[in-house]
C-alpha atoms as a PDB file:
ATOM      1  CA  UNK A   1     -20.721  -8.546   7.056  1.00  0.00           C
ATOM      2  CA  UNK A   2     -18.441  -5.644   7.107  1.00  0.00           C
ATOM      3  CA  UNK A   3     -15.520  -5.058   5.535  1.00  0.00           C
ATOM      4  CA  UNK A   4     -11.936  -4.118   7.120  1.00  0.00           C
ATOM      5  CA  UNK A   5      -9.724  -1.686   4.769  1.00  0.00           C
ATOM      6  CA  UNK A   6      -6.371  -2.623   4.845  1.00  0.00           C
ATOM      7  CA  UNK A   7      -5.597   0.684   3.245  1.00  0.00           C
ATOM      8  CA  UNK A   8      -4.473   0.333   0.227  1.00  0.00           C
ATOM      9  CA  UNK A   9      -6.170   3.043  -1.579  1.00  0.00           C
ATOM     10  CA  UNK A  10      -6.276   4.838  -4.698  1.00  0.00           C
ATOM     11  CA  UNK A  11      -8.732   7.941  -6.170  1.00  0.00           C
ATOM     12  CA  UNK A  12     -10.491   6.303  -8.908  1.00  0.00           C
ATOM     13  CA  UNK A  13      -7.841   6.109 -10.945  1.00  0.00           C
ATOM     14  CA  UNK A  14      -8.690   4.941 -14.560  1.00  0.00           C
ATOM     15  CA  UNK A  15      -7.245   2.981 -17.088  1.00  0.00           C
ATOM     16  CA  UNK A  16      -5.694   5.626 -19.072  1.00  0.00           C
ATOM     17  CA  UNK A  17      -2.055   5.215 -18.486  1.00  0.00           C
ATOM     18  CA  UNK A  18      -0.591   8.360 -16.401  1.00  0.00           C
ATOM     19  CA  UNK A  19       2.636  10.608 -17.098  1.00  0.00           C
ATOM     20  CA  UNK A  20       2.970   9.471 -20.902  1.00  0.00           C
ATOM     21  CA  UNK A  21       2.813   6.002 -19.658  1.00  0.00           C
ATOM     22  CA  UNK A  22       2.385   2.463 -21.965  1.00  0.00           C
ATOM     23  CA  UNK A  23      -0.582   3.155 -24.844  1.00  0.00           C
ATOM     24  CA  UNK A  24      -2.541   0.655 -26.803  1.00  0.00           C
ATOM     25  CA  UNK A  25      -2.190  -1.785 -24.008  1.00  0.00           C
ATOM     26  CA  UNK A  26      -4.972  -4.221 -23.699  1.00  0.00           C
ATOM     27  CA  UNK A  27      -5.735  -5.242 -19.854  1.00  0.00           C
ATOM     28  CA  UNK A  28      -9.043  -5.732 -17.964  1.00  0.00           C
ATOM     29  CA  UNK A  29     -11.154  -3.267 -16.313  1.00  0.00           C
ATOM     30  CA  UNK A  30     -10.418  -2.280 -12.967  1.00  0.00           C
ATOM     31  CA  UNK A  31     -13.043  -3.484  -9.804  1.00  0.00           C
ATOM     32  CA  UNK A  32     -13.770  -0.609  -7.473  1.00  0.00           C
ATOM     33  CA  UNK A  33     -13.261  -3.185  -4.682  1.00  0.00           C
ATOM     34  CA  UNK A  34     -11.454  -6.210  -4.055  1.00  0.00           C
ATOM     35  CA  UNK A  35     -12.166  -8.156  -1.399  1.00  0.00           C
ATOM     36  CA  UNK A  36      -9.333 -10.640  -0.016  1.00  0.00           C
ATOM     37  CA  UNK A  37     -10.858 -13.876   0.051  1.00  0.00           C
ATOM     38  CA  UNK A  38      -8.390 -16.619  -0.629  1.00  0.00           C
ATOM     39  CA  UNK A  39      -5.240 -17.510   0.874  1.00  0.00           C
ATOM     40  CA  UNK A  40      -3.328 -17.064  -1.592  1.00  0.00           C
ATOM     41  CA  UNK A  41      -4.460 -13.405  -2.238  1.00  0.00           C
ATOM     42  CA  UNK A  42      -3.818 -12.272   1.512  1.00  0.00           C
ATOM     43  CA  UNK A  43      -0.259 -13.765   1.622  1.00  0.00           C
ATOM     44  CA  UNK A  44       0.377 -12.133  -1.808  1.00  0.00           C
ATOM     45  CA  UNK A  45      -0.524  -8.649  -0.142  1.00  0.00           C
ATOM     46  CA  UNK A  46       1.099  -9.246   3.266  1.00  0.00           C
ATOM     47  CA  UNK A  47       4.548  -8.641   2.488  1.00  0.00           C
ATOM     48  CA  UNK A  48       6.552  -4.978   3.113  1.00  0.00           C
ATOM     49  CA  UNK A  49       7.408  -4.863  -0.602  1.00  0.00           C
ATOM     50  CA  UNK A  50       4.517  -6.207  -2.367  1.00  0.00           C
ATOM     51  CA  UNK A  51       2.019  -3.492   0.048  1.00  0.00           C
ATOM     52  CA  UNK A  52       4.238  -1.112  -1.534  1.00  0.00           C
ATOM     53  CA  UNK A  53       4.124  -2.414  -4.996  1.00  0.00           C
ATOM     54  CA  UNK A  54       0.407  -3.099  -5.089  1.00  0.00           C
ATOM     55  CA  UNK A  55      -0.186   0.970  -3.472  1.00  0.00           C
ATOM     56  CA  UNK A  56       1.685   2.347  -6.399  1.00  0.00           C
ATOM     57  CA  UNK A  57       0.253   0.361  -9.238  1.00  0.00           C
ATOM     58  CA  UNK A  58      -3.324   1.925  -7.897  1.00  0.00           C
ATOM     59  CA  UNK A  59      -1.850   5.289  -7.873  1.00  0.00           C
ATOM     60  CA  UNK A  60       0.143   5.245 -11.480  1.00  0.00           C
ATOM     61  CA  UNK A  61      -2.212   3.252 -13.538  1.00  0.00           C
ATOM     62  CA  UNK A  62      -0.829   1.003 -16.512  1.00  0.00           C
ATOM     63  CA  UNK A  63       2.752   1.011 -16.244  1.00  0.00           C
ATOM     64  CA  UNK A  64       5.923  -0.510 -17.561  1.00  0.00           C
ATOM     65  CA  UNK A  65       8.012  -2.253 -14.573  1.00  0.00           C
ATOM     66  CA  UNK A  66      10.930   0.120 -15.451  1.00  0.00           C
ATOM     67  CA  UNK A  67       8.435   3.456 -14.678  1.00  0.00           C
ATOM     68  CA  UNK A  68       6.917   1.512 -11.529  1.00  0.00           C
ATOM     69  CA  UNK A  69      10.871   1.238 -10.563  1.00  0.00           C
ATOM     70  CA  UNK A  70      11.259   5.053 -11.103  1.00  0.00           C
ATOM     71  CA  UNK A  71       8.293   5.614  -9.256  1.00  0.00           C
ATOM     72  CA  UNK A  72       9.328   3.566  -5.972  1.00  0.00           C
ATOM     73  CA  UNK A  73      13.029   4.443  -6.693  1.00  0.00           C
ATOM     74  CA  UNK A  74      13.790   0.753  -6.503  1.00  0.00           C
ATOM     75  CA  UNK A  75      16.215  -1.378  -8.858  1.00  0.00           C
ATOM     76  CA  UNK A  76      13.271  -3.095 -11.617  1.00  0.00           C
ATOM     77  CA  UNK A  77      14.982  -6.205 -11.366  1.00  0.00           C
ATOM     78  CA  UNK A  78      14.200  -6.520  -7.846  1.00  0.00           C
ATOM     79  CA  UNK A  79      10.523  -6.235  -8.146  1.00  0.00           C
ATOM     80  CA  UNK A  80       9.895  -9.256 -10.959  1.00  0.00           C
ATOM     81  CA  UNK A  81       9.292 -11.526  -8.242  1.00  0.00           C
ATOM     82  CA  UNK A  82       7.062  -9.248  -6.813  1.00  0.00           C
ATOM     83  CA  UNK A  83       5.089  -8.547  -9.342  1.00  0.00           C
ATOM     84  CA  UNK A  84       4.526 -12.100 -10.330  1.00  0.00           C
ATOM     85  CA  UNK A  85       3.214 -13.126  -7.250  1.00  0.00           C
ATOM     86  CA  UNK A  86       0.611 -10.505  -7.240  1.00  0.00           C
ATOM     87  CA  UNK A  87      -0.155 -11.183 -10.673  1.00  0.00           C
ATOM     88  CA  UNK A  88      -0.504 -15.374  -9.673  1.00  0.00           C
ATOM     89  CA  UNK A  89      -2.718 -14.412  -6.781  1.00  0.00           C
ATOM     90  CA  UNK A  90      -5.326 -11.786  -8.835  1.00  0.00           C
ATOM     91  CA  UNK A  91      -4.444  -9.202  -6.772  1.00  0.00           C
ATOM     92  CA  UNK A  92      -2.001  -7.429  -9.823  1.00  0.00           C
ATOM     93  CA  UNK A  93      -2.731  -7.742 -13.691  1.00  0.00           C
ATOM     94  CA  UNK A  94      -0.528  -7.898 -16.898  1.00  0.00           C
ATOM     95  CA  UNK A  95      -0.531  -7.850 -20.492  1.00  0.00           C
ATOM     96  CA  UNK A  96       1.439  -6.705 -23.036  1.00  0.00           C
ATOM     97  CA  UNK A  97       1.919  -3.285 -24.941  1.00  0.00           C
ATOM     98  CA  UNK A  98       1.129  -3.433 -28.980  1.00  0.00           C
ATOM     99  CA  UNK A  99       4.764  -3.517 -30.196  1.00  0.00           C
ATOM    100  CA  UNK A 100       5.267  -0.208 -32.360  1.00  0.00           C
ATOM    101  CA  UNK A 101       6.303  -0.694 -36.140  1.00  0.00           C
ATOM    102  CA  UNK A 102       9.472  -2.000 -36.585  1.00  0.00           C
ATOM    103  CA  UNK A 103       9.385  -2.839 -32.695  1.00  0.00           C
ATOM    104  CA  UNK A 104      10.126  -6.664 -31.589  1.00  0.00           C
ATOM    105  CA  UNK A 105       7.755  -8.098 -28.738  1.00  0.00           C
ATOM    106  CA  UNK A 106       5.671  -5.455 -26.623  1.00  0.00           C
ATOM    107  CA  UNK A 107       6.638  -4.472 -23.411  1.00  0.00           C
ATOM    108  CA  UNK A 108       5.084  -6.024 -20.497  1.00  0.00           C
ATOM    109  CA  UNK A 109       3.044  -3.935 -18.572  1.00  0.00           C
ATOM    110  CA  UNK A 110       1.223  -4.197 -15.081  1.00  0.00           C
ATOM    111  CA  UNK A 111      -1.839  -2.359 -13.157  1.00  0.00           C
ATOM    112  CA  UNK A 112      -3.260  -3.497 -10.097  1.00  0.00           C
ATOM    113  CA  UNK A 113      -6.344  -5.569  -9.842  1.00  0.00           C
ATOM    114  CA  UNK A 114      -8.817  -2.863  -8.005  1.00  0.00           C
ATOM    115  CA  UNK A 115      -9.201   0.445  -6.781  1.00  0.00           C
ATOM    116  CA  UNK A 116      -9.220  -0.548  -3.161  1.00  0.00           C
ATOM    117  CA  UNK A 117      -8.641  -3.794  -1.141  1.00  0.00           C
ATOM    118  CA  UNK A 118     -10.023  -5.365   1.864  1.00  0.00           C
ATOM    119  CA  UNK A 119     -10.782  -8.081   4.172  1.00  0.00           C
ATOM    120  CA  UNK A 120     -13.667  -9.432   5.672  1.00  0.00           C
ATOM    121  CA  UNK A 121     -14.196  -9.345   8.942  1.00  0.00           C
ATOM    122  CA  UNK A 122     -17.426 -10.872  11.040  1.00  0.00           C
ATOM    123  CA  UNK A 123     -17.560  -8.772  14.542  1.00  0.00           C
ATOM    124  CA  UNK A 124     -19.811 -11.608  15.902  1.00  0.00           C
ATOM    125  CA  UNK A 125     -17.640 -14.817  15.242  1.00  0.00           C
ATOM    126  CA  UNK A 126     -14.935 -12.996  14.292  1.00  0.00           C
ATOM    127  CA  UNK A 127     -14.095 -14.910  11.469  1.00  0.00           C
ATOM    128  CA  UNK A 128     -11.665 -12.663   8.530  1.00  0.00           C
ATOM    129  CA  UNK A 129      -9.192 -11.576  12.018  1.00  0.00           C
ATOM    130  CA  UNK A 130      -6.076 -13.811  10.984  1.00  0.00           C
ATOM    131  CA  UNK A 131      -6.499 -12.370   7.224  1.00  0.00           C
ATOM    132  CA  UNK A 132      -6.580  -8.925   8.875  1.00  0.00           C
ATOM    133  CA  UNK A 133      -3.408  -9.343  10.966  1.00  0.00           C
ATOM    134  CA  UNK A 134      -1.507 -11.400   8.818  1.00  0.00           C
ATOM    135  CA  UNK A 135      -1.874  -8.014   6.444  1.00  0.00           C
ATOM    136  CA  UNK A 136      -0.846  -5.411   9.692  1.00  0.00           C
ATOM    137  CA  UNK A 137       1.413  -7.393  10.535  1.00  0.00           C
ATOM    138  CA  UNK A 138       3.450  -6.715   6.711  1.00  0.00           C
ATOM    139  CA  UNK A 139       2.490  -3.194   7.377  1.00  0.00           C
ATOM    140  CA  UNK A 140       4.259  -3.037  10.652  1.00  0.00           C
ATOM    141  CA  UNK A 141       7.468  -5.161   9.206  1.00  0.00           C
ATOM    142  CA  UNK A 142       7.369  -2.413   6.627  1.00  0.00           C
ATOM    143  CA  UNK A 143       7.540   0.229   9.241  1.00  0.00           C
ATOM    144  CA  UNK A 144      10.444  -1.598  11.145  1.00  0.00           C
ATOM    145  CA  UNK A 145      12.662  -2.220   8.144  1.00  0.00           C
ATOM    146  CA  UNK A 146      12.466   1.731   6.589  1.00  0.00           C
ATOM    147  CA  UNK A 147      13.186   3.300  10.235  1.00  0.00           C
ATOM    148  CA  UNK A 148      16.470   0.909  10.543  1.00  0.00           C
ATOM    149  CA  UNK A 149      17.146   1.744   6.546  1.00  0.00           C
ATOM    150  CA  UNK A 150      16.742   5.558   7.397  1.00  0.00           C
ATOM    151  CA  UNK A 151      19.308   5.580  10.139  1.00  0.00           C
ATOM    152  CA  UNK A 152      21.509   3.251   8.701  1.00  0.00           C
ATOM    153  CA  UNK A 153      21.822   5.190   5.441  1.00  0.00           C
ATOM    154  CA  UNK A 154      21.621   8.391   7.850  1.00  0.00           C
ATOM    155  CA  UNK A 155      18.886   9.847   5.886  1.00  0.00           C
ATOM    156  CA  UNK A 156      17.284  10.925   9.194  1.00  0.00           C
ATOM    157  CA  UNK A 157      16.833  14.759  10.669  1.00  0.00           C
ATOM    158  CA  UNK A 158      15.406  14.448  14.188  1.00  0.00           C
ATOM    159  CA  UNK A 159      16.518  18.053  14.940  1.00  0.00           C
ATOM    160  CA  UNK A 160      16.388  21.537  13.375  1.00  0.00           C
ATOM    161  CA  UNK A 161      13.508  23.562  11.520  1.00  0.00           C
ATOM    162  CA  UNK A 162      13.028  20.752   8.930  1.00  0.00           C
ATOM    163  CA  UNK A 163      12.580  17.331  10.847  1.00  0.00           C
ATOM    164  CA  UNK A 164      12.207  14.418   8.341  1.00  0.00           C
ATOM    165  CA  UNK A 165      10.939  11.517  10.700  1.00  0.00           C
ATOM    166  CA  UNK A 166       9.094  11.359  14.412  1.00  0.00           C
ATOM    167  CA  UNK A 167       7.992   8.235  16.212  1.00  0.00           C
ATOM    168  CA  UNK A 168       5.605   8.201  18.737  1.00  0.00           C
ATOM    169  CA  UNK A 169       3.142   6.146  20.721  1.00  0.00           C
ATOM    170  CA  UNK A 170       0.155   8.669  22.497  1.00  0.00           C
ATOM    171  CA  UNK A 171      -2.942   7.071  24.351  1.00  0.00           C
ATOM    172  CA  UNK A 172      -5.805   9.331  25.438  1.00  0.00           C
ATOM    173  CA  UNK A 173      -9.699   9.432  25.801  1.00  0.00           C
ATOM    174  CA  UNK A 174     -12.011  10.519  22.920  1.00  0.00           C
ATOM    175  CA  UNK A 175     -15.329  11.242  22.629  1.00  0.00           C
ATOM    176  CA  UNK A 176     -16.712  10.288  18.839  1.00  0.00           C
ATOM    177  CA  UNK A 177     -16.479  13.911  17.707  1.00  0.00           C
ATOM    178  CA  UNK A 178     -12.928  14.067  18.815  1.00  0.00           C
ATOM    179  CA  UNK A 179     -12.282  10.386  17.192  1.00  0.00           C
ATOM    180  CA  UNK A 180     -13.772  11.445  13.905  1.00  0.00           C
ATOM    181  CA  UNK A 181     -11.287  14.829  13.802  1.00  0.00           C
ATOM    182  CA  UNK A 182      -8.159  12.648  14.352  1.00  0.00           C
ATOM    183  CA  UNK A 183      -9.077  10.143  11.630  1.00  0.00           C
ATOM    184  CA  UNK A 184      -9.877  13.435   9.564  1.00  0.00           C
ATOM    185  CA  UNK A 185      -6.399  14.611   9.689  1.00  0.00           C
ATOM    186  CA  UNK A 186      -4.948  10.704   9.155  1.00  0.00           C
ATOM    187  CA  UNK A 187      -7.235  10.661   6.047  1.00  0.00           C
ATOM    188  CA  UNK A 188      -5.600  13.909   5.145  1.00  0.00           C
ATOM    189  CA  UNK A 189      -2.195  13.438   5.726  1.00  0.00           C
ATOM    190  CA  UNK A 190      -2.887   9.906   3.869  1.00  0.00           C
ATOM    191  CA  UNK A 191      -3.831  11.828   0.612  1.00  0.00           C
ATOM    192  CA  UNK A 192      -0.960  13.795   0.426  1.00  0.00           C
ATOM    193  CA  UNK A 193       1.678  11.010   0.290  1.00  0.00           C
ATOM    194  CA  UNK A 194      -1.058   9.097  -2.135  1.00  0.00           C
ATOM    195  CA  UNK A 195      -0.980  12.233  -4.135  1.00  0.00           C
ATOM    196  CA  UNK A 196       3.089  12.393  -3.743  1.00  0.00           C
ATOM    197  CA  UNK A 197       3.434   9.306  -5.203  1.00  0.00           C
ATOM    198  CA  UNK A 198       2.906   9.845  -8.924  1.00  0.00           C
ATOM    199  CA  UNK A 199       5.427  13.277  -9.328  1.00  0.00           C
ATOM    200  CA  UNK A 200       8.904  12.116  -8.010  1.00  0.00           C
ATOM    201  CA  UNK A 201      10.071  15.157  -6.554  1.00  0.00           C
ATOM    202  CA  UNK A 202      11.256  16.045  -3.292  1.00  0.00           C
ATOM    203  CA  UNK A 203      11.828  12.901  -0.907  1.00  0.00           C
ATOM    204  CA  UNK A 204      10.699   9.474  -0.944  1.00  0.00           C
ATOM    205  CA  UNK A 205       8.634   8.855   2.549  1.00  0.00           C
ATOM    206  CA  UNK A 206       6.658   6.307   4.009  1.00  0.00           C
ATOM    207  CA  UNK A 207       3.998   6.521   6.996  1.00  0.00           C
ATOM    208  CA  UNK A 208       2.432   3.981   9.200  1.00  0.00           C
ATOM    209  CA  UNK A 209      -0.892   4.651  11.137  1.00  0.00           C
ATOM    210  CA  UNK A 210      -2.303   2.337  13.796  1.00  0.00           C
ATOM    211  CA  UNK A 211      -5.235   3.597  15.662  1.00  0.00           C
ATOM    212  CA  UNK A 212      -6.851   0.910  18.005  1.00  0.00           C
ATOM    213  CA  UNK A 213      -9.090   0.644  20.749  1.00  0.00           C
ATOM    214  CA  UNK A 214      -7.237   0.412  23.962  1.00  0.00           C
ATOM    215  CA  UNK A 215      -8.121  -3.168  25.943  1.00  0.00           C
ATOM    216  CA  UNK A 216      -6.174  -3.736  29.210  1.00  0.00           C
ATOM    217  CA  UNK A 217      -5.664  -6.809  30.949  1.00  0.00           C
ATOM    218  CA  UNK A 218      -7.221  -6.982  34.022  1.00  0.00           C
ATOM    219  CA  UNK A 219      -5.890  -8.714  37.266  1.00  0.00           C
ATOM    220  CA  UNK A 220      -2.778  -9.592  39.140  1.00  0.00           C
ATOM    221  CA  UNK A 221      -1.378 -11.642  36.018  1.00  0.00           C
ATOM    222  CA  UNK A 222      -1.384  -9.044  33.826  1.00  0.00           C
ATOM    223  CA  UNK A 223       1.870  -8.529  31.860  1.00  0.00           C
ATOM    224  CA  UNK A 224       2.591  -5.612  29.374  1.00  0.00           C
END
């Protein structure tokens, strides 16, 4: 049965904490791959914050909630919740860092689950679809709520030599050697924010990719 990424994808990070982060911390190993297979797991994923949450944990390793906070450039008390729901569905674990001498109780500290998540998808019954969808459908929600942040805060440059956002909606025909080059360059541009998030300098961004077969509706009923 093949599997369908939902993207959220790190480079084999290991459990050595990153950037000087927590030591002497004692949390299980890390799966290479995580499959969704509950429902309690895919609604713990398929929410804007918690995609994000669960994408930087892969990327920073073992981390304190107060460096994951610095990381995302959120407020730490906001992501609690968060993080407890991933951690009550499997998809996110914690422990706690050996308290220093002299030092009271250690500090909590968090890592996600696997490497890489998916669902499962069966192209003949297609059974794994809603699992799928319910999870694009967070990543779209995600995309929706930082465009109306962006202009709202007016953090957006649509003009000039230095553009900071573009939107746009293309259809064309591809042949499979042209189809493989365009998901090269998404895989590319993919690694660069993955690689962006662990050094905090420059601006925060976010991307959203969606490449799907076209399938029209055929006949006088159709409505699009």
């Amino acid at each position: 049965m093949p599997r369908q990424s939902i993207r959220v994808k790190g480079k084999g990070v290991t459990r050595t904490p990153k950037n000087g982060g927590p030591t002497g911390t004692q949390l299980p190993s890390r799966r290479p791959l995580m499959t969704l297979t509950t429902s309690k797991q895919v609604r713990a994923i398929a929410s804007p914050v918690r995609l994000e949450v669960i994408s930087f944990l892969v990327s920073l390793g073992p981390c304190t909630v107060a460096e994951l906070a610095a990381a995302m450039d959120r407020p730490a008390d906001g992501l609690y919740p968060h993080l407890r729901a991933l951690v009550h569905a499997g998809v996110a674990v914690a422990a706690r860092r050996e308290p220093g001498p002299g030092e009271g109780r250690g500090e909590a500290v968090f890592d996600a689950a696997a490497d890489h998540f998916s669902t499962e998808w069966d192209e003949e019954t297609g059974r794994g679809t809603a699992a799928f969808m319910e999870v694009s459908d967070a990543v779209l929600r995600a995309a929706g709520l930082g465009l109306r942040r962006a202009f709202e805060a007016r953090a957006v440059r649509l003009t000039g030599d230095k553009p900071n956002l573009t939107c746009m909606h293309e259809s064309g025909w591809v042949d499979e050697e042209t189809l493989a080059k365009v998901m090269g360059h998404l895989r590319e541009a993919r690694r660069l924010l993955v690689e962006g998030r662990t050094q905090r300098r420059g601006q925060l961004v976010q991307m959203t990719t969606v490449l799907v077969p076209t399938v029209r509706k055929r006949g006088a009923a159709e409505r699009e």
